[in-house]
Structures are given as C-alpha cells and as structure tokens.
C-alpha atoms as a PDB file:
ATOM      1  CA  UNK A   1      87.936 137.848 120.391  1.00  0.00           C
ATOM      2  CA  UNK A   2      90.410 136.071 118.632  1.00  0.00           C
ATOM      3  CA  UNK A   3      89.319 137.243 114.845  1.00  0.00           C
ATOM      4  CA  UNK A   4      89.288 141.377 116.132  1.00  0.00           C
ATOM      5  CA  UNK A   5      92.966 140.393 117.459  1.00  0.00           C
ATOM      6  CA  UNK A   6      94.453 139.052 114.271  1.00  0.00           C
ATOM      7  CA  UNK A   7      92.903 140.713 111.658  1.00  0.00           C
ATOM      8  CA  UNK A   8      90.404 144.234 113.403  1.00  0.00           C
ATOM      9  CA  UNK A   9      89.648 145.137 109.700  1.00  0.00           C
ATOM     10  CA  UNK A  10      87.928 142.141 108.589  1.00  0.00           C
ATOM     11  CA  UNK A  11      86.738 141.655 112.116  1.00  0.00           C
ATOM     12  CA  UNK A  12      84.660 145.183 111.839  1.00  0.00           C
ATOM     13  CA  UNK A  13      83.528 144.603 108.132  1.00  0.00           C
ATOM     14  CA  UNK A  14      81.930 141.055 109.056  1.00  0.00           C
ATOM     15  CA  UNK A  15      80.247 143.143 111.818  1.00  0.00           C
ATOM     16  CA  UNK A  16      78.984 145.904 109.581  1.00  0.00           C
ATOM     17  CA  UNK A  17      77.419 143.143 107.212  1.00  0.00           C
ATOM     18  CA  UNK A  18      75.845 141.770 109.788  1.00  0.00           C
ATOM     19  CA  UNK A  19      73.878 144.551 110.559  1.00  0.00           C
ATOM     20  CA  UNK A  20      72.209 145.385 107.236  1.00  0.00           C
ATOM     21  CA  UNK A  21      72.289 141.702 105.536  1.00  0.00           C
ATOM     22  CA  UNK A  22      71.611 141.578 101.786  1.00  0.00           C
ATOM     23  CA  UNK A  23      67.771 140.685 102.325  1.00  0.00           C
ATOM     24  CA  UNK A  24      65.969 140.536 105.930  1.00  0.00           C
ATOM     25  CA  UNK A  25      65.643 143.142 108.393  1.00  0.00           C
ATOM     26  CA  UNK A  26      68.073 145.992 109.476  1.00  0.00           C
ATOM     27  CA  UNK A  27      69.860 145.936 113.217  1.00  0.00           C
ATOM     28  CA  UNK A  28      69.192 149.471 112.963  1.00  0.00           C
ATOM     29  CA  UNK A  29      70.996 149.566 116.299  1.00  0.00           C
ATOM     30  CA  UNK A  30      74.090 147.786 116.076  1.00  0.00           C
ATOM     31  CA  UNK A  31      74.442 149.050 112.432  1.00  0.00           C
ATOM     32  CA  UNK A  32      74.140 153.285 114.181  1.00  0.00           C
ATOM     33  CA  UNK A  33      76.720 151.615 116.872  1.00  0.00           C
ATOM     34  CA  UNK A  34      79.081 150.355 114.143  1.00  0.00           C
ATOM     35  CA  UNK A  35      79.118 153.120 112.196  1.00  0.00           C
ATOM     36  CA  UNK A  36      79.610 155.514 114.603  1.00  0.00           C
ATOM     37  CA  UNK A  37      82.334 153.572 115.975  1.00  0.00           C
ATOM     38  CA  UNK A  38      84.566 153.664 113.334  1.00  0.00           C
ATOM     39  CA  UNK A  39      83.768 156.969 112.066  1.00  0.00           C
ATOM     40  CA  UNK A  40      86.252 158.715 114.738  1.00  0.00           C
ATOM     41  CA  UNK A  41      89.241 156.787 112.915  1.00  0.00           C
ATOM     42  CA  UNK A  42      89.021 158.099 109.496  1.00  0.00           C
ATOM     43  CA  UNK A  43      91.927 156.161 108.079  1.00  0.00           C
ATOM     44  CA  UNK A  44      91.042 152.809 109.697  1.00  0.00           C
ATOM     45  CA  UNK A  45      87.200 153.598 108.165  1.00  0.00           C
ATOM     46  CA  UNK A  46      88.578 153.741 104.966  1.00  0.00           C
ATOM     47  CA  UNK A  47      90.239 150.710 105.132  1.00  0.00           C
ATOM     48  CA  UNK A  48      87.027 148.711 106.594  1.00  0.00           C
ATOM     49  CA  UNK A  49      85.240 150.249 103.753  1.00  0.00           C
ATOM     50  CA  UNK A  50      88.160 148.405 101.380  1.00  0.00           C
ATOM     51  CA  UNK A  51      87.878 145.275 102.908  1.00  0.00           C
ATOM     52  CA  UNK A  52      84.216 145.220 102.778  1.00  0.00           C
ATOM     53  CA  UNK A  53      84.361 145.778  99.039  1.00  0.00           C
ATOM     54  CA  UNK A  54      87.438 143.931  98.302  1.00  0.00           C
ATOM     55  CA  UNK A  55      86.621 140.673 100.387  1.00  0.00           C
ATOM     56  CA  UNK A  56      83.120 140.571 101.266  1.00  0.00           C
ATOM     57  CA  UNK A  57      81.849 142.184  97.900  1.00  0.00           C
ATOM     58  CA  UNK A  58      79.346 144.347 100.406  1.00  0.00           C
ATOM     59  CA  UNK A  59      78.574 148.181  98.776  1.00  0.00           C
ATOM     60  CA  UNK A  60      77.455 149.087 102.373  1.00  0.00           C
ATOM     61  CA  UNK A  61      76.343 152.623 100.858  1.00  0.00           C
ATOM     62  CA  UNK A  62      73.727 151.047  98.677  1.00  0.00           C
ATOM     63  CA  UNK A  63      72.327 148.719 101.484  1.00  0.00           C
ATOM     64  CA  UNK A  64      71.910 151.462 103.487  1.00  0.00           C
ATOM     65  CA  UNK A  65      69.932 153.274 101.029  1.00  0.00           C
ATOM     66  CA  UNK A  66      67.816 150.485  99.598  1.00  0.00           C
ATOM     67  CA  UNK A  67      67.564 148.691 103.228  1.00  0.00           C
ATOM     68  CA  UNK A  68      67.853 151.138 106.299  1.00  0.00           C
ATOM     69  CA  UNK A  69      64.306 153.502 106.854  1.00  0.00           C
ATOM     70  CA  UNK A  70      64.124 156.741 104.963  1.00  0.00           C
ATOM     71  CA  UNK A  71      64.425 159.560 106.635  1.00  0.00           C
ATOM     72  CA  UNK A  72      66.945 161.430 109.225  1.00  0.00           C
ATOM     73  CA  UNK A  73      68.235 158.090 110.234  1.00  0.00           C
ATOM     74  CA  UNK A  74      69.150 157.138 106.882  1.00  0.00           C
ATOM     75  CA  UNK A  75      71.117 160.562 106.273  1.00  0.00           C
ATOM     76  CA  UNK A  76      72.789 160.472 109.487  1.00  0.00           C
ATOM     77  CA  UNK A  77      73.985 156.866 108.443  1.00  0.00           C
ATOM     78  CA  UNK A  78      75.349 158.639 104.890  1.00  0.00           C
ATOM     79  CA  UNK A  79      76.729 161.407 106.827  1.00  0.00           C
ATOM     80  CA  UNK A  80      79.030 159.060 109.458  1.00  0.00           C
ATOM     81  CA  UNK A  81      79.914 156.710 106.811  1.00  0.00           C
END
C-alpha cells in the first residue's frame, strides 16, 4: 500500500510485469484486469508504459505477443494497451 502511495507509476508497472513474467506462465487474469485498468487514463498509461521501459526494461507489447494465447484475447490485450 505504501509503494502505490509514493510512487502509483512504478507501483502499476511492477504489477503489469508480474502478470506476463519473461518466461513461465501468463496471469491471463490479472494481466486483462491490469490492462484494462489503466486503459481509461490515457495519459497515466502512457507514463506506466515509460516506466516499464525506462526502469524495468519490460517491452510489455512483445510479451504479450510471444507469451499471452493467440487469438481474440491476445488482440483485445493489443487493442487496450
């Protein structure tokens, strides 16, 4: 509670990585949750998707591809994000 107080952005990026880690399985669920979350607040999206790039070194768009299931899920994930 304390990290989403003092800094939200990094708070939400840590959470998106989470989801969709670099090898393992997909939390298809959480990751739909996430995304959708943030996609309402285009501004603050962008600067999640900053501070997942800048500080994390996460290209969230090419884990989704190579990671989450083909399909309708997948483009509704590259549609949101």
């Amino acid at each position: 509670m304390l990290q989403y107080a003092t800094d939200p952005e990094l708070y939400h990026a840590r959470k998106l990585a989470e989801c969709i880690p670099e090898s393992g399985s997909v939390d298809l669920g959480r990751l739909i949750y996430w995304v959708a979350h943030l996609h309402w607040n285009r501004t603050y999206r962008d600067a999640v998707k900053a501070r997942l790039q800048r500080e994390l070194k996460v290209d969230l768009v090419s884990r989704i591809l190579r990671l989450a299931p083909p399909g309708d899920v997948q483009k509704c994930l590259m549609a949101l994000w």
